[in-house]
PDB file of N, CA and C in Angstrom:
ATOM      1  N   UNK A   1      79.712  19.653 -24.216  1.00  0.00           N
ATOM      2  CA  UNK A   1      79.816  19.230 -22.834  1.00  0.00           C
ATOM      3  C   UNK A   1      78.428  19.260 -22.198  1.00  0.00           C
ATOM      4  N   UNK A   2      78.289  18.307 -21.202  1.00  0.00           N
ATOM      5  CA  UNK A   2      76.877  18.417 -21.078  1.00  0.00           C
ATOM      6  C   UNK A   2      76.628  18.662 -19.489  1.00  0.00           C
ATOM      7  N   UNK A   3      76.047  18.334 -18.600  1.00  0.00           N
ATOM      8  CA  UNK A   3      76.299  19.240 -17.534  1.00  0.00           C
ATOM      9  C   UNK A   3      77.382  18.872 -16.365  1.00  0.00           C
ATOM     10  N   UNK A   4      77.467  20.063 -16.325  1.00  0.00           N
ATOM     11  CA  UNK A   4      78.925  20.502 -14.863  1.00  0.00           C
ATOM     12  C   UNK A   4      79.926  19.768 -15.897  1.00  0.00           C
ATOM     13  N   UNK A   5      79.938  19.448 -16.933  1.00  0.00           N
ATOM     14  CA  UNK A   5      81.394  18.708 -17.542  1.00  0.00           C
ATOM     15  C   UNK A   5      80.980  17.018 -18.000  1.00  0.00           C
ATOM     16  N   UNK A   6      80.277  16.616 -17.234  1.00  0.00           N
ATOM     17  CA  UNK A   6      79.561  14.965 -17.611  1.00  0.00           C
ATOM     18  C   UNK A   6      79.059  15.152 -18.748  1.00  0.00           C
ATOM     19  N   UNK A   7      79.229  14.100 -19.601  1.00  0.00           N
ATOM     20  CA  UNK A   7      78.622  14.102 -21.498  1.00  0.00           C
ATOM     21  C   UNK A   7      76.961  13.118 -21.018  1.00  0.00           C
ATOM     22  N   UNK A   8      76.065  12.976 -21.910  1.00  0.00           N
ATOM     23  CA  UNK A   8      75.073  11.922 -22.106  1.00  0.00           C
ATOM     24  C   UNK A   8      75.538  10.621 -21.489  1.00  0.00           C
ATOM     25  N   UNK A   9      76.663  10.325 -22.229  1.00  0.00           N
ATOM     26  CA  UNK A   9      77.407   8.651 -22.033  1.00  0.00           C
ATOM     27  C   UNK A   9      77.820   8.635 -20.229  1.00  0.00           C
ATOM     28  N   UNK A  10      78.410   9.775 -19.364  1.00  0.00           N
ATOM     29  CA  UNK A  10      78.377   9.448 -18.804  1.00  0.00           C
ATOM     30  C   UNK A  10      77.625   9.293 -17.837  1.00  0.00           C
ATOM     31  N   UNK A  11      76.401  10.288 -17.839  1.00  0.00           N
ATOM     32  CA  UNK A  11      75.521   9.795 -17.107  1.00  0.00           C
ATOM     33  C   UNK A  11      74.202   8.392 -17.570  1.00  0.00           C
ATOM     34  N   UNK A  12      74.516   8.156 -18.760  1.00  0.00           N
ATOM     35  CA  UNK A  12      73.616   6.468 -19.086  1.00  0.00           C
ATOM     36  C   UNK A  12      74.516   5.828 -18.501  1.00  0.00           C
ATOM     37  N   UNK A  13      76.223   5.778 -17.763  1.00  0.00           N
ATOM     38  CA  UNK A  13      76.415   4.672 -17.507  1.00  0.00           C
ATOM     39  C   UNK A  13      76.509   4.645 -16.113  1.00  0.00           C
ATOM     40  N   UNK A  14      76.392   5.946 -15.313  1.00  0.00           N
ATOM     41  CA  UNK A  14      76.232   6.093 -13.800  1.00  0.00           C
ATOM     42  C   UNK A  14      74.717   5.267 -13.907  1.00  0.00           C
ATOM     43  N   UNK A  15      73.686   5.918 -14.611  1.00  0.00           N
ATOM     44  CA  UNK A  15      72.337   5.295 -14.413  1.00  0.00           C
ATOM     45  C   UNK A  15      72.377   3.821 -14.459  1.00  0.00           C
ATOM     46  N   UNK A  16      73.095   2.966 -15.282  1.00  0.00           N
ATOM     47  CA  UNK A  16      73.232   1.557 -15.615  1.00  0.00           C
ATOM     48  C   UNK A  16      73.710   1.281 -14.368  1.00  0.00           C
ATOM     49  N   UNK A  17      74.807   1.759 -14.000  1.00  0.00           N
ATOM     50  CA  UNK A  17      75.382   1.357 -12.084  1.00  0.00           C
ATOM     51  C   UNK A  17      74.412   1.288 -11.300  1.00  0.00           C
ATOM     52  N   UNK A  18      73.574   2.647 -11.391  1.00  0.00           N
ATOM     53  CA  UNK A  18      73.126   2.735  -9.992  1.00  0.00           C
ATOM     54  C   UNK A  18      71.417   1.207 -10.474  1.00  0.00           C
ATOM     55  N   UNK A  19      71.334   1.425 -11.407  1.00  0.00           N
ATOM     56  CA  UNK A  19      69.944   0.061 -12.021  1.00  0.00           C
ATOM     57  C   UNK A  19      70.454  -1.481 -11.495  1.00  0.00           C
ATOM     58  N   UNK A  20      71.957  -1.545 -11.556  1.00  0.00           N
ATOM     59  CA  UNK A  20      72.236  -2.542 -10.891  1.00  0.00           C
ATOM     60  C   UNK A  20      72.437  -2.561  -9.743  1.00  0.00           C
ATOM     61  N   UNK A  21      72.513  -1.699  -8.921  1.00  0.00           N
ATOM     62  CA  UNK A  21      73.226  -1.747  -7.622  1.00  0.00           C
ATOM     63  C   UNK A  21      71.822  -1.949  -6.715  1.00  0.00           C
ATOM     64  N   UNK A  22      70.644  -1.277  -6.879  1.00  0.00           N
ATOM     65  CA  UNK A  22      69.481  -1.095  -6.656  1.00  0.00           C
ATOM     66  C   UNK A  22      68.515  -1.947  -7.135  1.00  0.00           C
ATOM     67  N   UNK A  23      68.753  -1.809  -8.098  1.00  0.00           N
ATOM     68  CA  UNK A  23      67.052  -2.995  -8.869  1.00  0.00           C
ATOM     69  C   UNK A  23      66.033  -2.002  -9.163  1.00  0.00           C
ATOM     70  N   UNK A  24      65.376  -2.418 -10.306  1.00  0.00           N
ATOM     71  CA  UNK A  24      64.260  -1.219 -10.697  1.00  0.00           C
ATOM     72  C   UNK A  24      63.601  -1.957  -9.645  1.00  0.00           C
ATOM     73  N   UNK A  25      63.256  -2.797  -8.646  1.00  0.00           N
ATOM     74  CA  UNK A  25      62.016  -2.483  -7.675  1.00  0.00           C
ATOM     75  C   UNK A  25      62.077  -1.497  -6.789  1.00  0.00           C
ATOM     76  N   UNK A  26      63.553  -1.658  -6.182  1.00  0.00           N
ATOM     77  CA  UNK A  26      63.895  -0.152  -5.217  1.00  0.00           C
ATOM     78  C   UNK A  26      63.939   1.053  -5.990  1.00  0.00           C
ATOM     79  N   UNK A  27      64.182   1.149  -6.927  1.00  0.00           N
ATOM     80  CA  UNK A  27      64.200   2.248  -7.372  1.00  0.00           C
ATOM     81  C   UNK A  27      62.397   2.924  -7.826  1.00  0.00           C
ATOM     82  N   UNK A  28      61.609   2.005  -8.251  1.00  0.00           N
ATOM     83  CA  UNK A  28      60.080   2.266  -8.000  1.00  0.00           C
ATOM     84  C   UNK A  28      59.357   2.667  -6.830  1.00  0.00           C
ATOM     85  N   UNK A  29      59.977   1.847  -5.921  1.00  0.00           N
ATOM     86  CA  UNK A  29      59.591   2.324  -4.450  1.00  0.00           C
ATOM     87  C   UNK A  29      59.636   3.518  -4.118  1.00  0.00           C
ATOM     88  N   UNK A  30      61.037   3.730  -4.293  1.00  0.00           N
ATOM     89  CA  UNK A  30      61.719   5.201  -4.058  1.00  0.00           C
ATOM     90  C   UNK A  30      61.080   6.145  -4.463  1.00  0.00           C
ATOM     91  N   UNK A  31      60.234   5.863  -5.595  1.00  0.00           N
ATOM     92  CA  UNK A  31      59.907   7.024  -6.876  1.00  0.00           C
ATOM     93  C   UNK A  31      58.540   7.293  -6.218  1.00  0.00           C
ATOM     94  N   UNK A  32      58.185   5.854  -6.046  1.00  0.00           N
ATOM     95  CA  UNK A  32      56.456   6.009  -5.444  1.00  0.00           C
ATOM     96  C   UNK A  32      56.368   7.081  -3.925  1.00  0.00           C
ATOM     97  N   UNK A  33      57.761   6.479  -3.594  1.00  0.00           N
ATOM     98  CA  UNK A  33      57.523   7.196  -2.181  1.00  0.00           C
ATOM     99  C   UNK A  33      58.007   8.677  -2.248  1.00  0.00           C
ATOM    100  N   UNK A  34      58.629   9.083  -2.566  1.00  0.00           N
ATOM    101  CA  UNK A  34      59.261  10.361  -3.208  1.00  0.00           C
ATOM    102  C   UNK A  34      58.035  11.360  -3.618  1.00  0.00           C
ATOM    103  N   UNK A  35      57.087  10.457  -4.845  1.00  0.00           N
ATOM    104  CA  UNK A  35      56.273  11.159  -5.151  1.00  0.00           C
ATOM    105  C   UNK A  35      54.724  10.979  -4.314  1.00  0.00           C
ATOM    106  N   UNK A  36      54.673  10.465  -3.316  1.00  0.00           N
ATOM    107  CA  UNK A  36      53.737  10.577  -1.933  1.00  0.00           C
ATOM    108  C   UNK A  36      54.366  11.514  -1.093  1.00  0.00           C
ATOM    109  N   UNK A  37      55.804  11.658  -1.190  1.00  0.00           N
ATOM    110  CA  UNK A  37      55.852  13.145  -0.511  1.00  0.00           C
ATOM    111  C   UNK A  37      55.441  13.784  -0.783  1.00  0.00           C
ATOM    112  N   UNK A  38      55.900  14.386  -1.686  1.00  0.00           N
ATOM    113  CA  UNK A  38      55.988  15.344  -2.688  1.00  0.00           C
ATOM    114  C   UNK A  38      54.396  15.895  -3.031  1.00  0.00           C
ATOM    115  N   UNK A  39      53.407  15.096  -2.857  1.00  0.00           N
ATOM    116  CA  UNK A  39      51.861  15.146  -3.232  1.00  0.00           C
ATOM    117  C   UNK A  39      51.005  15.754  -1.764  1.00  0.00           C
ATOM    118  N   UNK A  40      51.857  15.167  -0.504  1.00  0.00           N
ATOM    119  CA  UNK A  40      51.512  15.588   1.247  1.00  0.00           C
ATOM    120  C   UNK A  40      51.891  16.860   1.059  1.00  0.00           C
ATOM    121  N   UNK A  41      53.162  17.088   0.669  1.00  0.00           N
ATOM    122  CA  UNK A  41      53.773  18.296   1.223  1.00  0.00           C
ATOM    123  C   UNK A  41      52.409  19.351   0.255  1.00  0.00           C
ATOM    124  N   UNK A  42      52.230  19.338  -1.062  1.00  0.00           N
ATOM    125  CA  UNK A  42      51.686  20.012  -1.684  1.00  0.00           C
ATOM    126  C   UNK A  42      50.100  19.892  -0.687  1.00  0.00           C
ATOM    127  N   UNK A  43      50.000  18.901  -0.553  1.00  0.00           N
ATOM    128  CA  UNK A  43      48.475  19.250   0.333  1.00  0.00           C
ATOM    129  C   UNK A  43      48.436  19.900   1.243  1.00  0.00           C
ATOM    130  N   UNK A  44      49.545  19.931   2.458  1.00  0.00           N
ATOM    131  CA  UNK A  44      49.785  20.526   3.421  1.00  0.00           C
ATOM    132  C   UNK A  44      50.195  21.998   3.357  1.00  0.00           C
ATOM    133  N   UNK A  45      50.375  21.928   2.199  1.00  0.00           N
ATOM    134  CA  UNK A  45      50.545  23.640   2.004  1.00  0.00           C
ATOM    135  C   UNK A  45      49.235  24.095   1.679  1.00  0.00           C
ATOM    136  N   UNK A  46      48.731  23.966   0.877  1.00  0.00           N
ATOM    137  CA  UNK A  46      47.261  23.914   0.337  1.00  0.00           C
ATOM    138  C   UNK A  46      46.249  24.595   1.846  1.00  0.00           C
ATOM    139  N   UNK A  47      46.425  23.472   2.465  1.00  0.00           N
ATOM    140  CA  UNK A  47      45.622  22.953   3.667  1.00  0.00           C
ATOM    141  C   UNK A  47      46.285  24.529   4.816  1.00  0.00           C
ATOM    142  N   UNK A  48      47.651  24.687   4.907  1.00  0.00           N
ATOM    143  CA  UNK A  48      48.092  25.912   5.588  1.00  0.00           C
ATOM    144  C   UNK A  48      47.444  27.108   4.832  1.00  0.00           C
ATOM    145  N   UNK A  49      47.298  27.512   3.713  1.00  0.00           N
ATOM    146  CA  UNK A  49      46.642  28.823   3.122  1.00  0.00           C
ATOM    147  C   UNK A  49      44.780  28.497   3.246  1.00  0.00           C
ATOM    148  N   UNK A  50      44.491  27.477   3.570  1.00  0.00           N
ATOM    149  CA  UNK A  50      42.918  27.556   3.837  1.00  0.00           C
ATOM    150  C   UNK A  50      42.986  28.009   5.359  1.00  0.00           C
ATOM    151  N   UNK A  51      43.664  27.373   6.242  1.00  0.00           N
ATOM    152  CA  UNK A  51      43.946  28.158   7.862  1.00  0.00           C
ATOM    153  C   UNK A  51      43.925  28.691   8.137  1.00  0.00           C
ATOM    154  N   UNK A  52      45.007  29.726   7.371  1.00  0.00           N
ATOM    155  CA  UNK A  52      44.621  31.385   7.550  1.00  0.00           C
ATOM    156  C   UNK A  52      43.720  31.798   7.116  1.00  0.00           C
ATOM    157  N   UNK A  53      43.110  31.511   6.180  1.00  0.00           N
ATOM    158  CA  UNK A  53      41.712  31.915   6.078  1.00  0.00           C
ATOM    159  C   UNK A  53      40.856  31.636   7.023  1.00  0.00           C
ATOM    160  N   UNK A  54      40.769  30.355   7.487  1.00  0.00           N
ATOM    161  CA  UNK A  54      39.106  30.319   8.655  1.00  0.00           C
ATOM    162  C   UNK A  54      40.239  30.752   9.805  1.00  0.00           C
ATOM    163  N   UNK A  55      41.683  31.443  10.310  1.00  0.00           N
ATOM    164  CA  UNK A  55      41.713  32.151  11.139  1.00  0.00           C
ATOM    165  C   UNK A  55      41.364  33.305  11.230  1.00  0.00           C
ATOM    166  N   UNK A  56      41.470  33.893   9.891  1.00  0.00           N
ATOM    167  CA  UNK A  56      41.264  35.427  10.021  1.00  0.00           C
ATOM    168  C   UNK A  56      39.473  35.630   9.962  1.00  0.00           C
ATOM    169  N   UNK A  57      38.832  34.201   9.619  1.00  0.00           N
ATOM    170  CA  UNK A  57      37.328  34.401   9.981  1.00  0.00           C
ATOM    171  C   UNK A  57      36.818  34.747  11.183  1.00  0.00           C
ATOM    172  N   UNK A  58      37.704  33.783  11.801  1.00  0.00           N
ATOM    173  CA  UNK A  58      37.710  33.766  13.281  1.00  0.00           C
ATOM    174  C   UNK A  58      37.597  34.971  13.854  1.00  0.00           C
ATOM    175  N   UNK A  59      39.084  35.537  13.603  1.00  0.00           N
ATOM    176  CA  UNK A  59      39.058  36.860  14.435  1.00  0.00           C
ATOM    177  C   UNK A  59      38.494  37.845  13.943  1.00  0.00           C
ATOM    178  N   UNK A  60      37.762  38.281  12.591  1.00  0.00           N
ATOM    179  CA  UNK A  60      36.890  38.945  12.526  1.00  0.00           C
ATOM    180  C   UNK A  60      35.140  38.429  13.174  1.00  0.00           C
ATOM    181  N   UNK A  61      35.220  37.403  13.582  1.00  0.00           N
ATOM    182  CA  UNK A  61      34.033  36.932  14.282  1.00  0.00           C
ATOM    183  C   UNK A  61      34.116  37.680  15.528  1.00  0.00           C
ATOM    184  N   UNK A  62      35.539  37.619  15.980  1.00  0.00           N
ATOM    185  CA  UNK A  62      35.535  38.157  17.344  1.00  0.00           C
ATOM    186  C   UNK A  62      35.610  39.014  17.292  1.00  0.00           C
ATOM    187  N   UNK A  63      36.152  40.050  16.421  1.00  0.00           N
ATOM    188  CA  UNK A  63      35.884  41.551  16.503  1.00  0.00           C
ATOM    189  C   UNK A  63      34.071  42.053  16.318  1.00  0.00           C
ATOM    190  N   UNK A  64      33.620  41.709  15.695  1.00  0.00           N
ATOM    191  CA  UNK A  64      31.818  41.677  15.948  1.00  0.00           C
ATOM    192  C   UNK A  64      31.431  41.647  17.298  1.00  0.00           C
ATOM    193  N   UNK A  65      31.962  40.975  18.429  1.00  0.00           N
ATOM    194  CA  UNK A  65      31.689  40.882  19.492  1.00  0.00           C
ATOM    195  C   UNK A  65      30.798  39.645  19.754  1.00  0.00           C
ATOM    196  N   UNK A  66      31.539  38.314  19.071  1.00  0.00           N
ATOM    197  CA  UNK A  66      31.111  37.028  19.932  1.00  0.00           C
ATOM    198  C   UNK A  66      32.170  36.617  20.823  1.00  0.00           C
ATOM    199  N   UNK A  67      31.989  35.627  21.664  1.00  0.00           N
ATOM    200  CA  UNK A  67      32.633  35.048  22.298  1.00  0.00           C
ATOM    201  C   UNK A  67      32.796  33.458  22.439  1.00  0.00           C
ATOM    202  N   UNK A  68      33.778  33.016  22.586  1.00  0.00           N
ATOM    203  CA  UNK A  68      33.919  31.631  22.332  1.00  0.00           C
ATOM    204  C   UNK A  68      35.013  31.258  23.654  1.00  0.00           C
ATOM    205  N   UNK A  69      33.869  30.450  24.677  1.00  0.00           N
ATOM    206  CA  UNK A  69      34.359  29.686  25.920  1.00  0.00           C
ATOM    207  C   UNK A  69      35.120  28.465  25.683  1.00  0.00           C
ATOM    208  N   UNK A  70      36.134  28.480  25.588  1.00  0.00           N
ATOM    209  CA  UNK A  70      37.270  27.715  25.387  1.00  0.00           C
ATOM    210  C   UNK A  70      37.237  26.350  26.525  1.00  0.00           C
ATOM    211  N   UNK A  71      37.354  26.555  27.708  1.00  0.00           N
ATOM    212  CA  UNK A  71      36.870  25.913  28.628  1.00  0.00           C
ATOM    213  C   UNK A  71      36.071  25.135  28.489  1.00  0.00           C
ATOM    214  N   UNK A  72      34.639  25.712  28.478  1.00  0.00           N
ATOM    215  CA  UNK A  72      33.216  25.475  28.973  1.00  0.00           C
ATOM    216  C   UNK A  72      33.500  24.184  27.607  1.00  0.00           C
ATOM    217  N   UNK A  73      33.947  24.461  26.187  1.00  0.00           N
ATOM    218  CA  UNK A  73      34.133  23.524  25.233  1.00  0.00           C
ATOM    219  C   UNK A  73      34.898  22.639  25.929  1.00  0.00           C
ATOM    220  N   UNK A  74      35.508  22.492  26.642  1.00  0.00           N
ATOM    221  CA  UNK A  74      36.527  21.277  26.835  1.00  0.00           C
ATOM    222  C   UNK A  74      35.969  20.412  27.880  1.00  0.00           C
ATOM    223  N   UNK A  75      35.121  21.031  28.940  1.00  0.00           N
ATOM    224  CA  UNK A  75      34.347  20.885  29.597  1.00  0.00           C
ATOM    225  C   UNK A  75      33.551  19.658  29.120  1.00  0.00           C
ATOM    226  N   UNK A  76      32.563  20.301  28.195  1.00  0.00           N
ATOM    227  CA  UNK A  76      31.582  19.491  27.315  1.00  0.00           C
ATOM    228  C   UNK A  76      32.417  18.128  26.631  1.00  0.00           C
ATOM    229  N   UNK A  77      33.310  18.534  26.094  1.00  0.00           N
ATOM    230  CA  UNK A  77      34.005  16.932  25.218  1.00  0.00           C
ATOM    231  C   UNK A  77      34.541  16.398  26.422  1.00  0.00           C
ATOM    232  N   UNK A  78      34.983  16.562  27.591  1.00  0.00           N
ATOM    233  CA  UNK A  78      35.270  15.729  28.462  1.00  0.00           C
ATOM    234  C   UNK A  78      34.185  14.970  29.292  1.00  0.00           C
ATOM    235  N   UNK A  79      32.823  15.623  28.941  1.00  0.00           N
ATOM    236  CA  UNK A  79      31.333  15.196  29.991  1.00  0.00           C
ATOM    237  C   UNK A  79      31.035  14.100  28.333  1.00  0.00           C
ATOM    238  N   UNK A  80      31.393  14.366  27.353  1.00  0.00           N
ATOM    239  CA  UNK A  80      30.894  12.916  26.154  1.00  0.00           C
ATOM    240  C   UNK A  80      31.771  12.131  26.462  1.00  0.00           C
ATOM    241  N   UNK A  81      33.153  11.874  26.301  1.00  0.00           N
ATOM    242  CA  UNK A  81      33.840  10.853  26.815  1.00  0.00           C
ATOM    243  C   UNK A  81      33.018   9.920  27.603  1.00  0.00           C
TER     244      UNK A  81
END
């Protein structure tokens, strides 16, 4: 028995259904796009564990005793505009 109770045969002939019902172009699409998720999500995780890192730079910057004018920065990118 092969899984949950379905043999080989019956899933080559669900796959043959669903090849017709779809078309290998949708079904490429799908795959392409599936696996462009699948490649973001992995970056975006990636990209979240470097964050915490230049956060916790951060706040050991600020424990040294600098300071960083939050304002006075917004200030400035609104006087380049």
């Amino acid at each position: 028995m092969g899984f949950g109770g379905i043999g080989i045969w019956q899933l080559i002939i669900i796959l043959v259904i669903i090849l017709l019902v779809f078309g290998t172009k949708k079904l490429k699409n799908l795959g392409s796009d599936l696996g462009g998720a699948i490649k973001g999500f992995k970056n975006a995780m990636d990209e979240d564990g470097k964050g915490e890192d230049s956060q916790a730079k951060i706040s050991e910057d600020a424990d040294e005793g600098d300071t960083f004018d939050v304002k006075a920065e917004k200030v400035e990118e609104e006087n380049k505009s």
